[in-house]
N, C-alpha and C. Protein backbone atom coordinates (compact mmCIF):
# COMPACT_ATOMS: atom_id res chain seq x y z
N UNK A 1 31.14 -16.62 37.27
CA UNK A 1 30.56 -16.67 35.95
C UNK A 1 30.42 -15.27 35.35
N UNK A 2 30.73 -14.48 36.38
CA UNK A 2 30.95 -12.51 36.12
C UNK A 2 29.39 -12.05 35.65
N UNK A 3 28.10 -12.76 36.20
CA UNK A 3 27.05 -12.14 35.42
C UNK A 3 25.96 -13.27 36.51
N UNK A 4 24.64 -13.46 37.15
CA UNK A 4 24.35 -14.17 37.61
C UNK A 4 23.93 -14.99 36.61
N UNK A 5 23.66 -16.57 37.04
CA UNK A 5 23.61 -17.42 36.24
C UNK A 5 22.37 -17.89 35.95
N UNK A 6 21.24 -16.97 36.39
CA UNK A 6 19.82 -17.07 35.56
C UNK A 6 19.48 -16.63 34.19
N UNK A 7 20.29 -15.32 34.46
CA UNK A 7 20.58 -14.92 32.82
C UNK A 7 21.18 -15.41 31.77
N UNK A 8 22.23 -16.51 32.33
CA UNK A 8 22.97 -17.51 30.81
C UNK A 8 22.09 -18.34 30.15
N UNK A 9 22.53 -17.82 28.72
CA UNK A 9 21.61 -18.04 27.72
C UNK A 9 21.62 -19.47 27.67
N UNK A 10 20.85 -20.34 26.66
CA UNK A 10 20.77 -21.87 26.44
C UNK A 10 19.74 -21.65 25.82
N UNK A 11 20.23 -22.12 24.29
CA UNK A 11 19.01 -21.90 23.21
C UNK A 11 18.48 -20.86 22.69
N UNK A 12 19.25 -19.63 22.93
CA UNK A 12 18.44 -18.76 22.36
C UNK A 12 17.76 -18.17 24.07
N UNK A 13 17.37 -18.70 24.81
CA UNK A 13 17.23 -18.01 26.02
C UNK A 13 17.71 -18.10 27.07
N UNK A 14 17.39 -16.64 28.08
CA UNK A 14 17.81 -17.28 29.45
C UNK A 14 17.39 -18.63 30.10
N UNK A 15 18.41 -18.90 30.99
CA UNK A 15 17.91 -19.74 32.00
C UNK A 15 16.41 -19.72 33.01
N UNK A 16 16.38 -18.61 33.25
CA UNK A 16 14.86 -18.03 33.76
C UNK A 16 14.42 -18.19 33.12
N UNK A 17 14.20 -17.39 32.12
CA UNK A 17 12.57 -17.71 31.18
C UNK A 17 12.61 -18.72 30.79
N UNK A 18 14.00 -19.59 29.99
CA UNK A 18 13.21 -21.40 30.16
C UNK A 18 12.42 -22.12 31.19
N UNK A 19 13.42 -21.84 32.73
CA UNK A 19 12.04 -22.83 33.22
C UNK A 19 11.15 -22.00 33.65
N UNK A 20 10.48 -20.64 33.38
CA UNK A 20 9.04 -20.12 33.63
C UNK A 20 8.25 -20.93 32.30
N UNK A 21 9.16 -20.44 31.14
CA UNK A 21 8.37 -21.46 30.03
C UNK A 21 7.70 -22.75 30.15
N UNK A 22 8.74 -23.22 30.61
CA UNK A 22 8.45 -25.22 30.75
C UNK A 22 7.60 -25.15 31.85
N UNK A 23 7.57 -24.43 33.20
CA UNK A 23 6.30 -24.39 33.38
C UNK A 23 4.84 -24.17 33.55
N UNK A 24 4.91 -22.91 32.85
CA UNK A 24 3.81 -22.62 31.90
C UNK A 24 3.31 -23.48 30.96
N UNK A 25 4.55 -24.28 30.16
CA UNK A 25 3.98 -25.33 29.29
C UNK A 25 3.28 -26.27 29.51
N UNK A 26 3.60 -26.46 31.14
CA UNK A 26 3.63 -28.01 31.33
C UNK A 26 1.46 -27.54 32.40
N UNK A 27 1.37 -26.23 32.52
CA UNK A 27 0.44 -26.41 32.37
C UNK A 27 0.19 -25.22 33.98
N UNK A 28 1.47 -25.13 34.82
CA UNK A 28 1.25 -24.99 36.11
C UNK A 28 0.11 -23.20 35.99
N UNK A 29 -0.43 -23.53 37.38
CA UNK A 29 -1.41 -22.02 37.04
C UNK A 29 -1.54 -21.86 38.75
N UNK A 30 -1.13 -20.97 39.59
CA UNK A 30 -0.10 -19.89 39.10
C UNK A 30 1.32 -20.57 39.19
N UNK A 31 2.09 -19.46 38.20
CA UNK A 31 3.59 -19.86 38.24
C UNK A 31 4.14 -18.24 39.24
N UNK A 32 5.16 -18.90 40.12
CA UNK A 32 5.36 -17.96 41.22
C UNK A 32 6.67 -18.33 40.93
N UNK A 33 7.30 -16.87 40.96
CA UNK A 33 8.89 -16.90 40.32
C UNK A 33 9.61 -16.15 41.75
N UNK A 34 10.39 -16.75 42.46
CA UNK A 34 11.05 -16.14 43.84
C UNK A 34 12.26 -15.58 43.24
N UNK A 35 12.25 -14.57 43.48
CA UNK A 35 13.70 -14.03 43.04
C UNK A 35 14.51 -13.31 44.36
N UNK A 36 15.94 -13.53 44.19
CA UNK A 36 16.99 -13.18 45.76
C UNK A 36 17.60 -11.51 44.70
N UNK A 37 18.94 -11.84 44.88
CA UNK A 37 19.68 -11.46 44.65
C UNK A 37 19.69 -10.94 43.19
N UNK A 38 19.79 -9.84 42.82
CA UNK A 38 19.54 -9.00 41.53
C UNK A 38 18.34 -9.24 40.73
N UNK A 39 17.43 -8.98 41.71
CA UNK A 39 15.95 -9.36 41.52
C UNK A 39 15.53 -8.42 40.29
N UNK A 40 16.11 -7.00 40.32
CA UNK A 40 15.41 -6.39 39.51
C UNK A 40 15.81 -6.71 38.03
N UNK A 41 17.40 -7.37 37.56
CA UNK A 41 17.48 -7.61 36.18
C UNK A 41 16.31 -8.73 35.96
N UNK A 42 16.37 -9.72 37.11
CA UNK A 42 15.52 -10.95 36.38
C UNK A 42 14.00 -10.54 36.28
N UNK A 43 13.56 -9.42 37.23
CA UNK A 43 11.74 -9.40 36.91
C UNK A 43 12.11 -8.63 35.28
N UNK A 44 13.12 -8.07 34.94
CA UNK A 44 13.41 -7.18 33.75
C UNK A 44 12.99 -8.54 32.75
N UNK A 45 13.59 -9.42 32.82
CA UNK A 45 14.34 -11.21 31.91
C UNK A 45 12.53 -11.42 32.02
N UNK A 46 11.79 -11.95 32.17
CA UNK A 46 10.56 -12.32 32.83
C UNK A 46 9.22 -11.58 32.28
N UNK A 47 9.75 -10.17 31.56
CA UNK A 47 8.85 -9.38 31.35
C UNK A 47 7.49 -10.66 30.54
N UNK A 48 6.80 -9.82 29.86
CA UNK A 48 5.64 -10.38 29.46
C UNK A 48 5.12 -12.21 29.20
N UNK A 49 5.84 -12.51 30.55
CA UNK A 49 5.42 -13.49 30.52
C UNK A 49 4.13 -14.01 32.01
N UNK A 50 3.32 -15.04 31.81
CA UNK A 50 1.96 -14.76 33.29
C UNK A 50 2.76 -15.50 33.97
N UNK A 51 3.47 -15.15 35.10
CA UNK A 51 4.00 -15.30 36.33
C UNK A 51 4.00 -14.50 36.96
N UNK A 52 3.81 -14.63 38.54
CA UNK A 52 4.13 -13.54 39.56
C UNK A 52 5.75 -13.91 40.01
N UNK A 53 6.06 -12.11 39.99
CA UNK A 53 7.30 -12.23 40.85
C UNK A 53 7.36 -12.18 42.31
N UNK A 54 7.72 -12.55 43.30
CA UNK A 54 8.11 -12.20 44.64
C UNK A 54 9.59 -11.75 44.72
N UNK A 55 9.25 -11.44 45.98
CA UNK A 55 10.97 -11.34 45.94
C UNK A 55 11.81 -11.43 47.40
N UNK A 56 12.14 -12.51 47.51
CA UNK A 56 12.92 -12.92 49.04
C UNK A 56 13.69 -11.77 49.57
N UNK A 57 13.47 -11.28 50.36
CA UNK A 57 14.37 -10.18 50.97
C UNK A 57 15.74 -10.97 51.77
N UNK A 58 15.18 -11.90 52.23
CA UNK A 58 16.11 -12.71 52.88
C UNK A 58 17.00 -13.80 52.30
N UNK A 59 17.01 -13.85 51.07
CA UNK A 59 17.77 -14.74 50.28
C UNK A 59 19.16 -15.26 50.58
N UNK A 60 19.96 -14.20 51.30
CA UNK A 60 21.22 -14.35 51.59
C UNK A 60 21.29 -15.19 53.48
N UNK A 61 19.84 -15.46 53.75
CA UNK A 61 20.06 -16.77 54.97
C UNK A 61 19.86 -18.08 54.48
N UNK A 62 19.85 -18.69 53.29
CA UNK A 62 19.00 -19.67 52.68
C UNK A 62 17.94 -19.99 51.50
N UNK A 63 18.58 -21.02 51.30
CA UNK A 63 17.29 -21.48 50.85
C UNK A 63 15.62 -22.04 50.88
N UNK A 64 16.05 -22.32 52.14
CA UNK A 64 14.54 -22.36 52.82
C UNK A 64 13.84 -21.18 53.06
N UNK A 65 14.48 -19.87 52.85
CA UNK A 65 13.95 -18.69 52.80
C UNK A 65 13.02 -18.71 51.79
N UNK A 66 13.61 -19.01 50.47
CA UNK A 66 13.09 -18.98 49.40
C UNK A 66 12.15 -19.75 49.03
N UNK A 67 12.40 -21.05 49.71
CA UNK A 67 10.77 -21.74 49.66
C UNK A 67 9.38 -20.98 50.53
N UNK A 68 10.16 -20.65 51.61
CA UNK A 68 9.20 -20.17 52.80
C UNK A 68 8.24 -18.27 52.24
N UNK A 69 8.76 -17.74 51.06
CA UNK A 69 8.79 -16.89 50.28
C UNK A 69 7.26 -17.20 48.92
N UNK A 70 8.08 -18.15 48.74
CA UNK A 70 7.50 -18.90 47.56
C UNK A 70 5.41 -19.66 48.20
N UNK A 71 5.90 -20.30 49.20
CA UNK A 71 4.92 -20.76 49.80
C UNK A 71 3.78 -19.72 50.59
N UNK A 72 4.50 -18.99 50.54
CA UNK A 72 2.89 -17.47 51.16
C UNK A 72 2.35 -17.22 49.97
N UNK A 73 2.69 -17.29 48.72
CA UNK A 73 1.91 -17.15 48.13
C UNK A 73 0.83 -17.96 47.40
N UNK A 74 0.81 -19.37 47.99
CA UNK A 74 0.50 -20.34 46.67
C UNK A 74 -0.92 -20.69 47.46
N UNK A 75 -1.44 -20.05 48.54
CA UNK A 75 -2.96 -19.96 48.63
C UNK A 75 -3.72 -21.25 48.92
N UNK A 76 -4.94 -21.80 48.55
CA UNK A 76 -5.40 -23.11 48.90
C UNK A 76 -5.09 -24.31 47.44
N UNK A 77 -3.61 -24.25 46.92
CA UNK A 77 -3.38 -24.92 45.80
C UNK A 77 -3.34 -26.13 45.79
N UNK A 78 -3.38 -27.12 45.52
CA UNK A 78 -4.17 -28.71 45.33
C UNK A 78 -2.25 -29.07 45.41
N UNK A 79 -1.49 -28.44 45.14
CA UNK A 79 -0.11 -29.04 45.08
C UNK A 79 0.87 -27.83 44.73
N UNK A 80 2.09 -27.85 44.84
CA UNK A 80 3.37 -27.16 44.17
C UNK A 80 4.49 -27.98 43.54
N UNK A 81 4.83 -27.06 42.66
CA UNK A 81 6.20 -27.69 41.95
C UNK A 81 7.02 -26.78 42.16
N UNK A 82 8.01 -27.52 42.81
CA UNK A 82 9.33 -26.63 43.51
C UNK A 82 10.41 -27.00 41.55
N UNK A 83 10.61 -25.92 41.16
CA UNK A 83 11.89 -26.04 40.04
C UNK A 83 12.88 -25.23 40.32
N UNK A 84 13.97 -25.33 39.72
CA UNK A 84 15.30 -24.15 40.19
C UNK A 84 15.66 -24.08 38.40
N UNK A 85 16.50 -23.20 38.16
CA UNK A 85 16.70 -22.20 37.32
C UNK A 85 17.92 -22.74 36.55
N UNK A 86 18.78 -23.65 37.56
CA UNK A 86 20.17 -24.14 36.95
C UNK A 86 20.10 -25.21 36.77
N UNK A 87 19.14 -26.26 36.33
CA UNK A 87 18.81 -27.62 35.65
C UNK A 87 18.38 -26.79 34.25
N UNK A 88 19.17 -26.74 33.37
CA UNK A 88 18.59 -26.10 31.63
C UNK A 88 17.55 -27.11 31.28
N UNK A 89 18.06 -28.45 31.10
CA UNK A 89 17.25 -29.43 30.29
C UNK A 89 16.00 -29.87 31.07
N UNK A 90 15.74 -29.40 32.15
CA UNK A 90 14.08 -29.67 32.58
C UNK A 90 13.40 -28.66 31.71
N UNK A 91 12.28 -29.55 30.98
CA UNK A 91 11.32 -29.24 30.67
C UNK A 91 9.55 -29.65 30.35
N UNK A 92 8.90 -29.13 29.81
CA UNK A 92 7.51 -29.33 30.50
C UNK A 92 6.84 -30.46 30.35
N UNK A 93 7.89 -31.64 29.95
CA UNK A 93 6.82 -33.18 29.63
C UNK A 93 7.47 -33.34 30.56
N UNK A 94 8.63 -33.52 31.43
CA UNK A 94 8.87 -33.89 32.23
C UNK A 94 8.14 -33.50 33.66
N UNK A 95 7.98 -32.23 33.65
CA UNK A 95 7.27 -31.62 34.67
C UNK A 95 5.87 -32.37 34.61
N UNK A 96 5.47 -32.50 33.57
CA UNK A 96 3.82 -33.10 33.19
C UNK A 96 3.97 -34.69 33.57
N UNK A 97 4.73 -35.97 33.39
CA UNK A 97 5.10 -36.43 34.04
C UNK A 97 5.43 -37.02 35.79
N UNK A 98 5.45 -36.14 36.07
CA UNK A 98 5.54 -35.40 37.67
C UNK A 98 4.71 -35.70 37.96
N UNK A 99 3.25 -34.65 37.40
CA UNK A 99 2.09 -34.44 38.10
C UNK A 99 1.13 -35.53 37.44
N UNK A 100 1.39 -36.47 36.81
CA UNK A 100 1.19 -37.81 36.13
C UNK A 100 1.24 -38.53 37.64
N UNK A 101 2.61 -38.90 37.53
CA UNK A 101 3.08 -40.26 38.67
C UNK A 101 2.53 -39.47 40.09
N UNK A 102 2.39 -38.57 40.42
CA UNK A 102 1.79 -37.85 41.59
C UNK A 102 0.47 -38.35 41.83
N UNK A 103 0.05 -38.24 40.51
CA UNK A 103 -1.60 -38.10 40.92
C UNK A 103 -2.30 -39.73 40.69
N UNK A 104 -1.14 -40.86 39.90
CA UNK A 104 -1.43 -41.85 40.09
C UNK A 104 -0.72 -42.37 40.96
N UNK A 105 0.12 -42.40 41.78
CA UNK A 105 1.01 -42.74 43.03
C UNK A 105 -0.54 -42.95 44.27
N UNK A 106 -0.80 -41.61 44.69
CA UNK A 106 -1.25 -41.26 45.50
C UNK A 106 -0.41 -40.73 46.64
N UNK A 107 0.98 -40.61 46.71
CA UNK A 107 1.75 -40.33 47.58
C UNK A 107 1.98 -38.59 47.68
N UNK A 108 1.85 -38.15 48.54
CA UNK A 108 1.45 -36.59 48.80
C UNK A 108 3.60 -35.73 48.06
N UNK A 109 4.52 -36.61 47.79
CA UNK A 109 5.20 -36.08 46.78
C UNK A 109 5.64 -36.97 45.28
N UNK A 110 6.00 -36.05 44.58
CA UNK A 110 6.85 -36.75 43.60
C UNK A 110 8.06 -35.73 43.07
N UNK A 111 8.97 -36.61 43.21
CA UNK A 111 10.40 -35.96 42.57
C UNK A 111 11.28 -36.62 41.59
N UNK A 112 12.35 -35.46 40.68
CA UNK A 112 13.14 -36.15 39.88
C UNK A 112 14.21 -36.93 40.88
N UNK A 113 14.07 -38.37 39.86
CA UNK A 113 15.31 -39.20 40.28
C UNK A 113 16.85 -39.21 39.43
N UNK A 114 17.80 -38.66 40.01
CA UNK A 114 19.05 -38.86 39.20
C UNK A 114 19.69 -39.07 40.23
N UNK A 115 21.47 -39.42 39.57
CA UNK A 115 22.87 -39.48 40.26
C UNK A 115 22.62 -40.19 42.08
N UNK A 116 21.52 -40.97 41.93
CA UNK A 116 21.61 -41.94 42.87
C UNK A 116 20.78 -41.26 43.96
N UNK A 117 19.73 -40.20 43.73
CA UNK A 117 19.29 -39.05 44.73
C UNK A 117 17.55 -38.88 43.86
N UNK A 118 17.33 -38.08 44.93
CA UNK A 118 15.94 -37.58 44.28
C UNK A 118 16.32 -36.05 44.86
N UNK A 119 15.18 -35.50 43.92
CA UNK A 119 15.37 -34.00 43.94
C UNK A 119 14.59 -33.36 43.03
N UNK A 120 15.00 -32.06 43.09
CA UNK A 120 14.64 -31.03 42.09
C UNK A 120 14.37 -31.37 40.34
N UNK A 121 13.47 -30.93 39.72
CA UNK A 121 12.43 -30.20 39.85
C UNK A 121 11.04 -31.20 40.93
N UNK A 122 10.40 -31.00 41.54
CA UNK A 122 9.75 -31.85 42.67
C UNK A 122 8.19 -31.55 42.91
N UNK A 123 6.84 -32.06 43.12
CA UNK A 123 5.82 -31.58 43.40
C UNK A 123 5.73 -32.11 44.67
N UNK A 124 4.52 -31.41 45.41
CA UNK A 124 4.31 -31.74 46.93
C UNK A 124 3.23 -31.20 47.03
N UNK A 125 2.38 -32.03 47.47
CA UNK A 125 1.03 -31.57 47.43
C UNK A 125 0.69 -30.99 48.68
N UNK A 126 -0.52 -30.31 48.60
CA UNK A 126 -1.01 -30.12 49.99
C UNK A 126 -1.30 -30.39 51.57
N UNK A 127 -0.53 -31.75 51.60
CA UNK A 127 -0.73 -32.24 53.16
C UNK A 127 0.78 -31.78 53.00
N UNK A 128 2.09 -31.44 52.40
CA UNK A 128 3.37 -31.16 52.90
C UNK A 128 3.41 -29.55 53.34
N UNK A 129 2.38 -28.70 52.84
CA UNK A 129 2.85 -27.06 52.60
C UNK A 129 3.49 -27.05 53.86
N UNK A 130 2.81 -27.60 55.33
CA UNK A 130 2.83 -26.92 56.75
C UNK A 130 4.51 -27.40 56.53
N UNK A 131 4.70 -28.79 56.46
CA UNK A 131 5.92 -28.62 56.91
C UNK A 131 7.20 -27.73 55.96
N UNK A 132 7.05 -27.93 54.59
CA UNK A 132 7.66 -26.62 53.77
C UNK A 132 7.34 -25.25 54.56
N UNK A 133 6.52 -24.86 54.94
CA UNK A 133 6.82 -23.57 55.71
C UNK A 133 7.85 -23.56 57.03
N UNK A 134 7.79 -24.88 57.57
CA UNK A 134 8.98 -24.94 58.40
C UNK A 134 10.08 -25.11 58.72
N UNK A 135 10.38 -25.53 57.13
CA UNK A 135 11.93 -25.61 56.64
C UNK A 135 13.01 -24.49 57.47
N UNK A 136 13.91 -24.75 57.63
CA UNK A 136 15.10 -23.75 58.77
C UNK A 136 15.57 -22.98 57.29
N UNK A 137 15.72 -22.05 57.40
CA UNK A 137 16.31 -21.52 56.50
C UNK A 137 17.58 -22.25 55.88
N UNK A 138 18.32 -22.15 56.00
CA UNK A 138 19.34 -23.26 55.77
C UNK A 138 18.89 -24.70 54.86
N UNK A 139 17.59 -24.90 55.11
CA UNK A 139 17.11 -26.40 54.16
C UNK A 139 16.57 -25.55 53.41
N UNK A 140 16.46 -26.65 51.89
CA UNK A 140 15.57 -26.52 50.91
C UNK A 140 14.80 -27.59 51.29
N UNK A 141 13.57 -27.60 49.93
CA UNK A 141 12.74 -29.13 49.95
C UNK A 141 13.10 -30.28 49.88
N UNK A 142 14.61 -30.65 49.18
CA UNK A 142 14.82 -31.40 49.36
C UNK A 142 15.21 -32.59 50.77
N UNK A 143 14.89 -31.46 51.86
CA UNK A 143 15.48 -32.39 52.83
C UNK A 143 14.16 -32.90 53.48
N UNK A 144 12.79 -32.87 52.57
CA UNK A 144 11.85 -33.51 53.43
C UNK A 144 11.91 -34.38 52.51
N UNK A 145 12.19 -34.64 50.73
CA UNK A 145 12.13 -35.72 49.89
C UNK A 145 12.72 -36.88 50.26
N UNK A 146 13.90 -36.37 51.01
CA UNK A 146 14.87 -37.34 51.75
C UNK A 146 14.62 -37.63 53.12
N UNK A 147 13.87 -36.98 53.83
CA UNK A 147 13.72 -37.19 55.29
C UNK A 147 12.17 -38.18 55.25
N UNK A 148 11.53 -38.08 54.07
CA UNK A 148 10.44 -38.94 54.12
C UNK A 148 10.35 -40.01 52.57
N UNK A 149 11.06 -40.46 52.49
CA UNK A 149 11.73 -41.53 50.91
C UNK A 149 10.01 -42.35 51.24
N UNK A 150 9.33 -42.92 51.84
CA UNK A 150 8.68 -43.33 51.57
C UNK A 150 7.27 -42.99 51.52
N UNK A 151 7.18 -42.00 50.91
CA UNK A 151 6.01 -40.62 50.76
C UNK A 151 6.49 -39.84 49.50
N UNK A 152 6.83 -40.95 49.03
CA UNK A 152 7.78 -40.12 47.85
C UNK A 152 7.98 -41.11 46.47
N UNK A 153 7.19 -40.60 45.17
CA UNK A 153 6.68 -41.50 43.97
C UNK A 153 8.16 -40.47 43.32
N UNK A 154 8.84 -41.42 42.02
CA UNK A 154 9.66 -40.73 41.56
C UNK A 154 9.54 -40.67 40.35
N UNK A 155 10.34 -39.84 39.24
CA UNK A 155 10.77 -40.20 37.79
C UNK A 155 12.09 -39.93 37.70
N UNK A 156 12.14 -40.83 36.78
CA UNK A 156 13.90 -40.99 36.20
C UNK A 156 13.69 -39.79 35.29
N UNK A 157 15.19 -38.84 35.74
CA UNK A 157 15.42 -37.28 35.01
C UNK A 157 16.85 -37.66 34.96
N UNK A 158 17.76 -38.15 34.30
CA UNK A 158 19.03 -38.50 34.51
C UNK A 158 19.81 -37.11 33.96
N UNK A 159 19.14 -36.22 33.47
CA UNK A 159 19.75 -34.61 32.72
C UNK A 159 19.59 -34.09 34.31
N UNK A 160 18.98 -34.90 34.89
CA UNK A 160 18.74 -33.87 36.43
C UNK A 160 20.23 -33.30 36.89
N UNK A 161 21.02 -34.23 36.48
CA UNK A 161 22.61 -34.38 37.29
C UNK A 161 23.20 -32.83 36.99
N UNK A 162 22.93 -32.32 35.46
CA UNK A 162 23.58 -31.24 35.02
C UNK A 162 22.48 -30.17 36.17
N UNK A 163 23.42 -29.43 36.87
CA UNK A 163 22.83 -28.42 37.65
C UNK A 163 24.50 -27.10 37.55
N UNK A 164 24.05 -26.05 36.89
CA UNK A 164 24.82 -24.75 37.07
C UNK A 164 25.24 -24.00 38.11
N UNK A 165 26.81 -25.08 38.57
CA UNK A 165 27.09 -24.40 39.83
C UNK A 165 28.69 -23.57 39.67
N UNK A 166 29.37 -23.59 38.85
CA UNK A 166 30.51 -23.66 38.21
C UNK A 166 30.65 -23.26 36.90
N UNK A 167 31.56 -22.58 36.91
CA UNK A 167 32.50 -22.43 35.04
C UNK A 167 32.24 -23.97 34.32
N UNK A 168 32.84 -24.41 35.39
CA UNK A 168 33.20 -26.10 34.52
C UNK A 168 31.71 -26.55 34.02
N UNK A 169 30.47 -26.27 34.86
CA UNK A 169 29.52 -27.07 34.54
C UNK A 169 28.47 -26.05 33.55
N UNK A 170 28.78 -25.15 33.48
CA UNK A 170 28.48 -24.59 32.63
C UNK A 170 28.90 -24.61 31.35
N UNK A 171 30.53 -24.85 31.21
CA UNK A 171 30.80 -25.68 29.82
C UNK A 171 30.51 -26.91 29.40
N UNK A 172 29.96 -27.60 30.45
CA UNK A 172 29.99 -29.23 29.96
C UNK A 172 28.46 -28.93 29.45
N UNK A 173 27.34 -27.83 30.11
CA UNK A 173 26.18 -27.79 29.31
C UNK A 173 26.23 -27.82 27.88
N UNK A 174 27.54 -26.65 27.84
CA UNK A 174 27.11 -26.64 26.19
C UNK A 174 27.68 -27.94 25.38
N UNK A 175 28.65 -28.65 25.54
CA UNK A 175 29.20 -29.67 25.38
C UNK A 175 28.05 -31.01 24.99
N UNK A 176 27.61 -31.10 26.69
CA UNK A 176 26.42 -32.04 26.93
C UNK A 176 24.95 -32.07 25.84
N UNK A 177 24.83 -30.67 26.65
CA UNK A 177 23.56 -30.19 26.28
C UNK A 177 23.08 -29.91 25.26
N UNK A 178 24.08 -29.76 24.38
CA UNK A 178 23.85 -29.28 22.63
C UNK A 178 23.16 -27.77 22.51
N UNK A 179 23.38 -27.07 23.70
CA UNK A 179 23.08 -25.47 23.70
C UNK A 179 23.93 -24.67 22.91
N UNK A 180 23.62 -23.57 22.42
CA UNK A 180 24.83 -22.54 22.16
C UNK A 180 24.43 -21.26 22.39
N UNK A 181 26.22 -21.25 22.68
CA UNK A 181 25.87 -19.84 23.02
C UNK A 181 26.76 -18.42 22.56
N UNK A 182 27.14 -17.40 22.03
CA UNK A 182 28.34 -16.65 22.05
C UNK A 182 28.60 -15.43 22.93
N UNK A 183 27.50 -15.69 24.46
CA UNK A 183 27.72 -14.91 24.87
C UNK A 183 28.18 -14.97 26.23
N UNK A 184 28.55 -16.34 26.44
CA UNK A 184 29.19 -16.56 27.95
C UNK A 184 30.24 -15.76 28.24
């Protein structure tokens, strides 16, 4: 994509600061932003907005690094919302939503449901942190959403499917998504 793909714009902004936005909007307190790989443009992208940055040193073993990163910091918090950066169209009613069906579920997660899967963006409350800290580097969260389906309240996110992994899917955003941009 010749540029990392937190920085591609959508709407007028990066990809980062949308979802710090949406979840700021949606209400989260603290918002903890893990950053890997060219950490210093994105705390640059991020400026004056209330989030803490971290920053995975280990980014390049995993993703479970990055949760395991993410999770030292989040203290005695009643829950987390795991989001990633390359879903554009999550935003903060959906996230609000989340912590809706969570907190009337009673089930210690809730995640988006699309493309026949659950996943990302995701909350997990406090009886999961221990095992999120024990994620192998190599896993993300998603493999406890799936390793425990029935501990697990969902919402339909069917925009969930668009995730920025590719040229190609990065054009079908703007296509899809009704973003623009002139600076890809």
């Amino acid at each position: 994509m010749g540029r990392p793909k937190q920085l591609l714009p959508f709407d007028g902004k990066s990809l980062s600061r949308r979802t710090v936005e949406a979840a700021l909007g949606a209400g989260c307190d603290p918002v903890i932003v893990v950053l890997g790989a060219s950490a210093e443009l994105m705390r640059q992208e991020l400026a004056g907005l209330a989030a803490t940055v971290v920053v995975n040193v280990e980014w390049e073993r995993g993703v479970g690094t990055s949760v395991q990163t993410g999770m030292g910091e989040v203290g005695n918090a009643e829950a987390v919302l795991f989001l990633v950066c390359d879903q554009p169209l999550v935003d903060a009613e959906h996230l609000q939503r989340l912590v809706r069906v969570w907190r009337e579920s009673g089930l210690p997660m809730a995640a988006s449901a699309y493309a026949e899967t659950v996943g990302v963006p995701a909350l997990f409350d406090a009886s999961c942190f221990d095992e999120l800290r024990r994620l192998p580097p190599n896993a993300g969260a998603k493999k406890l959403l799936l390793d425990e389906r029935d501990r697990v309240a969902t919402v339909p996110f069917p925009a969930g499917v668009l995730d920025l992994d590719t040229p190609e899917d990065v054009a079908r955003l703007y296509i899809e998504g009704g973003g623009s941009s002139s600076s890809l």
